[in-house]
C-alpha atoms as a PDB file:
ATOM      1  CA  UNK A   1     -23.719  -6.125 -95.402  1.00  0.00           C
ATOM      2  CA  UNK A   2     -25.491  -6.106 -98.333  1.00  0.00           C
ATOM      3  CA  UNK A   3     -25.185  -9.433 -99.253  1.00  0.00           C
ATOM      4  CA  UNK A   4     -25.965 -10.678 -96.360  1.00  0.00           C
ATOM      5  CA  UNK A   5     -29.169  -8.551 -96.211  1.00  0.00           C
ATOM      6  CA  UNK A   6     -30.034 -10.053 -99.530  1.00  0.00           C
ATOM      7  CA  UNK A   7     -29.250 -13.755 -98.238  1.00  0.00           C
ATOM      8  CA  UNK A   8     -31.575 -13.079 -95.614  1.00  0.00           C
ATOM      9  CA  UNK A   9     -34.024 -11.214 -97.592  1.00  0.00           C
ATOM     10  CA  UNK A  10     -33.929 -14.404-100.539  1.00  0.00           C
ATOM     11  CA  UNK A  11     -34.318 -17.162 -97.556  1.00  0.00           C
ATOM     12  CA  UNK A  12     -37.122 -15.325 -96.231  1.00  0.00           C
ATOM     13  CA  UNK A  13     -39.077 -15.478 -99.414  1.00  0.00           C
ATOM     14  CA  UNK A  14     -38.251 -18.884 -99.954  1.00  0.00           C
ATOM     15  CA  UNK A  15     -39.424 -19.714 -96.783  1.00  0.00           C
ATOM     16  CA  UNK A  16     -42.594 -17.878 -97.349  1.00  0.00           C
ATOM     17  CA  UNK A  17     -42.937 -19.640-100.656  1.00  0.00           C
ATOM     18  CA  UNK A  18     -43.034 -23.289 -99.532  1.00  0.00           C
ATOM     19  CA  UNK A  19     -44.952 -22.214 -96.389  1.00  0.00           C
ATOM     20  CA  UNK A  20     -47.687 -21.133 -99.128  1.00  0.00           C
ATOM     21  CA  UNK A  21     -47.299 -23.887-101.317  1.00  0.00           C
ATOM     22  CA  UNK A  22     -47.677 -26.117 -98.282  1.00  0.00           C
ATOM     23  CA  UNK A  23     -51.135 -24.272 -97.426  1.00  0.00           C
ATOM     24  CA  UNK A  24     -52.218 -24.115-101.398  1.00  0.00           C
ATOM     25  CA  UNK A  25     -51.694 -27.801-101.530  1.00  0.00           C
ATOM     26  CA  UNK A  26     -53.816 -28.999 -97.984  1.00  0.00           C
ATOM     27  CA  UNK A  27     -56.605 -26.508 -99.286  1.00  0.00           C
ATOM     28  CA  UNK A  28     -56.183 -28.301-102.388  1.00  0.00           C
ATOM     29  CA  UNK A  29     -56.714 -31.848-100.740  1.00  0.00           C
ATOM     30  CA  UNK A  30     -59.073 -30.700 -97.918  1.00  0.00           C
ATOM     31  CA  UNK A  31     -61.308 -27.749 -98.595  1.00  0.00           C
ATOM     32  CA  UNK A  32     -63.247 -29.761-101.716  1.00  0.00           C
ATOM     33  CA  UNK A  33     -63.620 -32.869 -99.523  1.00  0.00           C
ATOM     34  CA  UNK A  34     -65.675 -31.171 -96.424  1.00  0.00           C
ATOM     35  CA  UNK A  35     -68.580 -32.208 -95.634  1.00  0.00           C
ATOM     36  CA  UNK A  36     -71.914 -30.592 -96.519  1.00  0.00           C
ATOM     37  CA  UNK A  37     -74.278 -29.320 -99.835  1.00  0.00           C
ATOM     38  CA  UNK A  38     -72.246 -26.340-100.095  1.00  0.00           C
ATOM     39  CA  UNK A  39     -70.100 -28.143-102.932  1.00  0.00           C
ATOM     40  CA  UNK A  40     -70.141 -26.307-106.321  1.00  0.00           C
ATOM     41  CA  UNK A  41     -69.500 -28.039-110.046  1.00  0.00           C
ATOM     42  CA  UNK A  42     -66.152 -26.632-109.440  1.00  0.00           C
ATOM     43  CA  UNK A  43     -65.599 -28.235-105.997  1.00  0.00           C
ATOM     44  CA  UNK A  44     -66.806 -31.724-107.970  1.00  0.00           C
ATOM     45  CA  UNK A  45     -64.366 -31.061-110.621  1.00  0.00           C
ATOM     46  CA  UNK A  46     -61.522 -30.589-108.428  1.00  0.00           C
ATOM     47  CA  UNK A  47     -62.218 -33.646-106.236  1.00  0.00           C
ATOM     48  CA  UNK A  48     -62.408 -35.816-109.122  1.00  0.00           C
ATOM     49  CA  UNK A  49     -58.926 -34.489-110.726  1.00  0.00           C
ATOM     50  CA  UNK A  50     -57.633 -34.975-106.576  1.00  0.00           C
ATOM     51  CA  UNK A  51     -58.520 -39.024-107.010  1.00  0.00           C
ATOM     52  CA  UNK A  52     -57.069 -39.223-110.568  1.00  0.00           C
ATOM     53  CA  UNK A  53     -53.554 -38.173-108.680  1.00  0.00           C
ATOM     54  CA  UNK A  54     -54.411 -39.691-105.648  1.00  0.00           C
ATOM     55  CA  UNK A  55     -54.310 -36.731-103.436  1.00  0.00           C
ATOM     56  CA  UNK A  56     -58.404 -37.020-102.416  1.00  0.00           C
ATOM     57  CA  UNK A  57     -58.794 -36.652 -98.985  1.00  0.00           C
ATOM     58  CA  UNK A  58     -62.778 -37.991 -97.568  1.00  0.00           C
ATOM     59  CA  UNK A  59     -64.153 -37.976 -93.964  1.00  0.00           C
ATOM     60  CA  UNK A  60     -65.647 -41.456 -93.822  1.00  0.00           C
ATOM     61  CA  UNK A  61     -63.011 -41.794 -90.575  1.00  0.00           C
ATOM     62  CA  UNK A  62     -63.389 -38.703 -88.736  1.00  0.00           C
ATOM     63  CA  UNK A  63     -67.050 -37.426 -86.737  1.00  0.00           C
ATOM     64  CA  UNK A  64     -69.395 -36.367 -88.184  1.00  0.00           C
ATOM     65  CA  UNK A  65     -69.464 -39.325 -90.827  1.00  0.00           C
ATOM     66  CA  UNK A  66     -67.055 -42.132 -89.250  1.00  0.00           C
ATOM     67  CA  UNK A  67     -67.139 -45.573 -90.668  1.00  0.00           C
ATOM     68  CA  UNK A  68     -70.411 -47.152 -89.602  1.00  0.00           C
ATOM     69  CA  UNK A  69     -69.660 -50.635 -90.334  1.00  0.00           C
ATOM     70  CA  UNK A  70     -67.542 -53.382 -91.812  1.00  0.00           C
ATOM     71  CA  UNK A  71     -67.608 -55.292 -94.992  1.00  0.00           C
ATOM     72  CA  UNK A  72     -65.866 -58.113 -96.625  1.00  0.00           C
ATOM     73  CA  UNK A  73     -65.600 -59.996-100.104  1.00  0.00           C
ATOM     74  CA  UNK A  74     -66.398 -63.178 -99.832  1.00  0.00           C
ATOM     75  CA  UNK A  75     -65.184 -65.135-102.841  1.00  0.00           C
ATOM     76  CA  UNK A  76     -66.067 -68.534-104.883  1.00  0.00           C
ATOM     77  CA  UNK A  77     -64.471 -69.610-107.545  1.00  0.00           C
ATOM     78  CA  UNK A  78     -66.564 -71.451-110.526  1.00  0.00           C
ATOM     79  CA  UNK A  79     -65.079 -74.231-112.529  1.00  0.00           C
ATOM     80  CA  UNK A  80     -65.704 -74.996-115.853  1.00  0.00           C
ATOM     81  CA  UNK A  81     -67.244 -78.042-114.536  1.00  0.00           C
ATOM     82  CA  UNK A  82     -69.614 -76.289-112.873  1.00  0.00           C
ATOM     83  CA  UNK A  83     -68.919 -77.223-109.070  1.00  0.00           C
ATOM     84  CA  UNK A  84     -68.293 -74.475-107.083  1.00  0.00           C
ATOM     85  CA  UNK A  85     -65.726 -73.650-104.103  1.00  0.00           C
ATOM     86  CA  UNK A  86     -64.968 -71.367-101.502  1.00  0.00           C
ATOM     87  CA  UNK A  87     -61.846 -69.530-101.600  1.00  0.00           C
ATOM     88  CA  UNK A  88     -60.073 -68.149 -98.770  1.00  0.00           C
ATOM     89  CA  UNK A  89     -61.326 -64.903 -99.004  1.00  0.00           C
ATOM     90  CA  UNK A  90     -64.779 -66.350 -98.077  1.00  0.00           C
ATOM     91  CA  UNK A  91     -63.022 -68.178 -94.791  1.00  0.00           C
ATOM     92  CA  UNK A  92     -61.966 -64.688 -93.816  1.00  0.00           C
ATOM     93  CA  UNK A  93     -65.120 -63.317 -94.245  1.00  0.00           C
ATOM     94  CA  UNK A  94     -66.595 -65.337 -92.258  1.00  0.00           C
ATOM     95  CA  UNK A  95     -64.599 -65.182 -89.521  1.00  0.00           C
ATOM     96  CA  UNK A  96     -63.665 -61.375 -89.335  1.00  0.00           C
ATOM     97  CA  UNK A  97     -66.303 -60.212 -87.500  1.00  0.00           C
ATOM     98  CA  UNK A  98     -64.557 -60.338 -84.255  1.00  0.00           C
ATOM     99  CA  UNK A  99     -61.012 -59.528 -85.434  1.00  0.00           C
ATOM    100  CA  UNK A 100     -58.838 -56.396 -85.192  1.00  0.00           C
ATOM    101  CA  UNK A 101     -58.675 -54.692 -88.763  1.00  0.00           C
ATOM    102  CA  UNK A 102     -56.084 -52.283 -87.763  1.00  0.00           C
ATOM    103  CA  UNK A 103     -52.155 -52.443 -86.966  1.00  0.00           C
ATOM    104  CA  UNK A 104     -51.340 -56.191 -87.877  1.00  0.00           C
ATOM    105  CA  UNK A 105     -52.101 -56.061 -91.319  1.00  0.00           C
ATOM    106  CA  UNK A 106     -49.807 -56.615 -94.676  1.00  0.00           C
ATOM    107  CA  UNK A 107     -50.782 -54.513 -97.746  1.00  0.00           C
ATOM    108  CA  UNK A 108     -52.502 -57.189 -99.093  1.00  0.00           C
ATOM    109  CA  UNK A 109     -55.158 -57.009 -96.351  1.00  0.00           C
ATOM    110  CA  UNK A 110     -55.219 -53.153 -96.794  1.00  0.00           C
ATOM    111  CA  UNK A 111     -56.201 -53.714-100.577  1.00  0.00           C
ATOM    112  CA  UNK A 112     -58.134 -56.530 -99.371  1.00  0.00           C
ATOM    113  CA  UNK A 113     -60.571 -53.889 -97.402  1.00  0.00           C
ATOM    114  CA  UNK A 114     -60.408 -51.283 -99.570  1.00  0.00           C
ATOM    115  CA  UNK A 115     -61.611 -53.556-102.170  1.00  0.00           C
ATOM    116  CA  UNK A 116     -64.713 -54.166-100.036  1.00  0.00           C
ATOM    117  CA  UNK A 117     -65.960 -51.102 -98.937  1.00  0.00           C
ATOM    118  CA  UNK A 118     -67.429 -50.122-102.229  1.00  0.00           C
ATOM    119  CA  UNK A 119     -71.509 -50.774-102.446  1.00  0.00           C
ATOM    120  CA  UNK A 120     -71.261 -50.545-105.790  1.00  0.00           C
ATOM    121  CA  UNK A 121     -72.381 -53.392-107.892  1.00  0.00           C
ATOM    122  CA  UNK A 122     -69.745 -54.142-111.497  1.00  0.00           C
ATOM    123  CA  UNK A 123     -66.803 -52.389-112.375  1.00  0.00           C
ATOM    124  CA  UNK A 124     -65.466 -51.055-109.119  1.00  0.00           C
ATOM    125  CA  UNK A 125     -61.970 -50.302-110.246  1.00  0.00           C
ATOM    126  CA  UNK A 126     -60.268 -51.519-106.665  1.00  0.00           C
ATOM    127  CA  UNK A 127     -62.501 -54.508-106.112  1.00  0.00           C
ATOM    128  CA  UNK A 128     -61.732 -55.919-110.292  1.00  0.00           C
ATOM    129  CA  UNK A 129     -58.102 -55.509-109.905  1.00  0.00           C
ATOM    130  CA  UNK A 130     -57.953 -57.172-106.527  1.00  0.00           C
ATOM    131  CA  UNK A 131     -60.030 -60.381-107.848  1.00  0.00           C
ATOM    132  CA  UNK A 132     -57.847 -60.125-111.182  1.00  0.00           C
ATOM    133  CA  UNK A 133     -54.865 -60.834-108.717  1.00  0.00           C
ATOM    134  CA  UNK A 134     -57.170 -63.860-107.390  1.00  0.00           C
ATOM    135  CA  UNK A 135     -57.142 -64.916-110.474  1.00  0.00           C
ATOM    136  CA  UNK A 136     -53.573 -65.109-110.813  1.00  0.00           C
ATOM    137  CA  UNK A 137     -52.752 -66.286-107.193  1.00  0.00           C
ATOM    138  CA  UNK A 138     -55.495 -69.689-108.093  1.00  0.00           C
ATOM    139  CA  UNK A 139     -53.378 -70.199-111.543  1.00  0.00           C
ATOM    140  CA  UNK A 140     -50.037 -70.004-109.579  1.00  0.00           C
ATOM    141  CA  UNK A 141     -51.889 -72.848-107.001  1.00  0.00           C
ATOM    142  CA  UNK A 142     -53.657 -75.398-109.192  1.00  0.00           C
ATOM    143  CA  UNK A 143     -53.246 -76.887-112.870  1.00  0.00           C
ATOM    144  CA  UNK A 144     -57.122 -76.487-113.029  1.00  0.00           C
ATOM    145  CA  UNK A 145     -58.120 -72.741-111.464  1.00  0.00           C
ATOM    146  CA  UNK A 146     -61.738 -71.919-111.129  1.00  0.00           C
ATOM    147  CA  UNK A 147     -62.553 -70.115-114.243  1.00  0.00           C
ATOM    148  CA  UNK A 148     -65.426 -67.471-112.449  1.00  0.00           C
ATOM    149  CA  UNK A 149     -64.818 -65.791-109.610  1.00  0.00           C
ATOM    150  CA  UNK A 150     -68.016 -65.240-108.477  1.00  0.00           C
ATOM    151  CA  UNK A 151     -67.833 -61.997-105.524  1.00  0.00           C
ATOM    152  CA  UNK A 152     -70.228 -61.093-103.029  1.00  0.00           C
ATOM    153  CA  UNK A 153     -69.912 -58.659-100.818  1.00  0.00           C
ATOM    154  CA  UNK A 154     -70.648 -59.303 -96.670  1.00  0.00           C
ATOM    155  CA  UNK A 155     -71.143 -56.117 -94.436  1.00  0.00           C
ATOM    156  CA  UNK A 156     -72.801 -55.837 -90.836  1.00  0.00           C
ATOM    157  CA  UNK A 157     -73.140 -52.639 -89.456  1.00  0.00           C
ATOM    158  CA  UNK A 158     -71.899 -51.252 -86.174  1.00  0.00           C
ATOM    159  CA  UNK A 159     -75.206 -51.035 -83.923  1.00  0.00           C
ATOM    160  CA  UNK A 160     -75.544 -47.847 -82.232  1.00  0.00           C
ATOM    161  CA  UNK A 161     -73.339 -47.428 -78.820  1.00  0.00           C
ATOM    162  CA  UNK A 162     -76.902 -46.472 -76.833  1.00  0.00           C
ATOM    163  CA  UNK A 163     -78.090 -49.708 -78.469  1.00  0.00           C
ATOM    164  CA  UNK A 164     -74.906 -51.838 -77.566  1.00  0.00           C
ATOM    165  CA  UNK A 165     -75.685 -50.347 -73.611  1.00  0.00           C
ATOM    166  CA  UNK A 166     -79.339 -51.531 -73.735  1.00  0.00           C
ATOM    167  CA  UNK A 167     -78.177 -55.266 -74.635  1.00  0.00           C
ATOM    168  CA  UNK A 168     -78.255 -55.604 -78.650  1.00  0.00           C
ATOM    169  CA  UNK A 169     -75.343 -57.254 -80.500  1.00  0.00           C
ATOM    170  CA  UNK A 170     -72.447 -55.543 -81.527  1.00  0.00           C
ATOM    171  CA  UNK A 171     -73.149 -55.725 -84.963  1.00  0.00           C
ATOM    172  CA  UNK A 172     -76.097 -56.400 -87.396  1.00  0.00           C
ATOM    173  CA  UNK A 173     -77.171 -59.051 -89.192  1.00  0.00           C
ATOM    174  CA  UNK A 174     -74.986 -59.825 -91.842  1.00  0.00           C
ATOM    175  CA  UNK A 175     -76.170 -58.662 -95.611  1.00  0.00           C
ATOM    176  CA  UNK A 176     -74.696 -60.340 -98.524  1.00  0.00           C
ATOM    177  CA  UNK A 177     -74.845 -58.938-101.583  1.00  0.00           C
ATOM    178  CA  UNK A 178     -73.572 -59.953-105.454  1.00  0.00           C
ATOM    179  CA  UNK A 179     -71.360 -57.698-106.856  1.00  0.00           C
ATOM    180  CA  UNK A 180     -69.333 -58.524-109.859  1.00  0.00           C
ATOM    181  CA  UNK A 181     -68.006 -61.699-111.522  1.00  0.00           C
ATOM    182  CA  UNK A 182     -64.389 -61.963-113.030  1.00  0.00           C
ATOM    183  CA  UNK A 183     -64.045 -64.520-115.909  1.00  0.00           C
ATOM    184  CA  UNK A 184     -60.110 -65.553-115.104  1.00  0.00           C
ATOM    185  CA  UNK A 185     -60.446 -66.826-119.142  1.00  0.00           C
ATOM    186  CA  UNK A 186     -60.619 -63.349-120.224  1.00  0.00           C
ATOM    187  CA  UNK A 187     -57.009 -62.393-122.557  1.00  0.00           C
ATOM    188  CA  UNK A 188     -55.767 -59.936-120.377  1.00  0.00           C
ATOM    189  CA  UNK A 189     -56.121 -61.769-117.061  1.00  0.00           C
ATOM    190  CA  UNK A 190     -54.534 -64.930-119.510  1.00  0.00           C
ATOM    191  CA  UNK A 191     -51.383 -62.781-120.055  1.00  0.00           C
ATOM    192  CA  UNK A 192     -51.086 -61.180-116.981  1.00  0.00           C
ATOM    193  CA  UNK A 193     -50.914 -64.942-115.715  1.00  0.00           C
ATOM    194  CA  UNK A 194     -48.477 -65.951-118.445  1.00  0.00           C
ATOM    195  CA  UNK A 195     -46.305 -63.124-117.480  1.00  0.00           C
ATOM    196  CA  UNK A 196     -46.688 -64.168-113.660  1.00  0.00           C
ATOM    197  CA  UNK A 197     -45.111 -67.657-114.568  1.00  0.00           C
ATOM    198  CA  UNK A 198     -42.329 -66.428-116.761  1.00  0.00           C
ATOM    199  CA  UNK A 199     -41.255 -63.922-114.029  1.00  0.00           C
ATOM    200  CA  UNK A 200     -41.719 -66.347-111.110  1.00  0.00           C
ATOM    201  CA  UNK A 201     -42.328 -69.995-112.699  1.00  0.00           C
ATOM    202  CA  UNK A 202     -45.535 -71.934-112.442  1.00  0.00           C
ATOM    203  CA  UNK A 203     -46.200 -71.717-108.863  1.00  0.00           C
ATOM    204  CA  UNK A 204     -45.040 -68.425-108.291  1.00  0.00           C
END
């Protein structure tokens, strides 16, 4: 009887254990996230350890701060030359306003709009390593690659639903804006396409 009482007794407090590990860890993710000034140095701190691990958890889906509009990258690539051309990405940008983002996408696309919903102008860490891929996927499709991607970023926002009632489009004008060139020259893009064609020959 004993035993069994201490079975029960260790099961119990191993139950109790991940049911409080389980709690420590959403508080963890959630709690420093929420909405509102109440946020402390501390809070900060934590939040930016969470996105190091990539446990951060934002409310940029949920009321009261849903998404309130759509962006893409829109893409040219520069040739030594000079002459520019559009890429795809700019084709999709241009025609994604009346698509459906969710449920039929590959991770590519996922990247692909993650990549644009930064404002930020430069050294967005998502947005760089997406275009470095460009890079890569234009050396894998062409002896003579653009050299520059050049990458602007294309956003409308979602008008008001009172708005949308009264008559007014969907969606605002669009707003393009410059963020960042890549220069596909640069070493470590060179290598990373070297290794690309020794793991999957020239054209991938």
């Amino acid at each position: 009887m004993e035993a069994e009482a201490e079975m029960a007794s260790g099961a119990a407090l191993r139950r109790t254990l991940e049911a409080l590990w389980v709690l420590a860890l959403a508080a963890l993710i959630v709690v420093p996230a929420l909405p509102g000034s109440w946020q402390t140095e501390l809070t900060k701190d934590v939040i930016g350890w969470t996105k190091k691990v990539s446990l951060s958890q934002h409310w940029s889906m949920y009321a009261p701060n849903p998404q309130r509009g759509i962006a893409y990258l829109n893409i040219r690539g520069r040739h030594l030359d000079g002459h520019e051309e559009p890429l795809e990405e700019a084709g999709r940008a241009e025609a994604g306003w009346g698509t459906v983002w969710g449920w039929e996408k590959r991770r590519r696309d996922i990247w692909a709009f993650y990549a644009g919903v930064s404002k930020k102008k430069g050294g967005n860490l998502r947005r760089t390593w997406f275009v470095k891929s460009i890079c890569i996927r234009e050396a894998r499709r062409s002896d003579h690659p653009p050299r520059l991607l050049l990458v602007d970023r294309v956003s409308r926002t979602f008008t008001h639903p009172d708005k949308v009632r009264a008559g007014e489009p969907d969606l605002s004008p669009l707003v393009r804006t410059p963020v960042q060139k890549i220069d596909c020259g640069y070493p470590p893009i060179q290598r990373m396409i070297e290794e690309d064609r020794r793991r999957h020959g020239p054209r991938g």
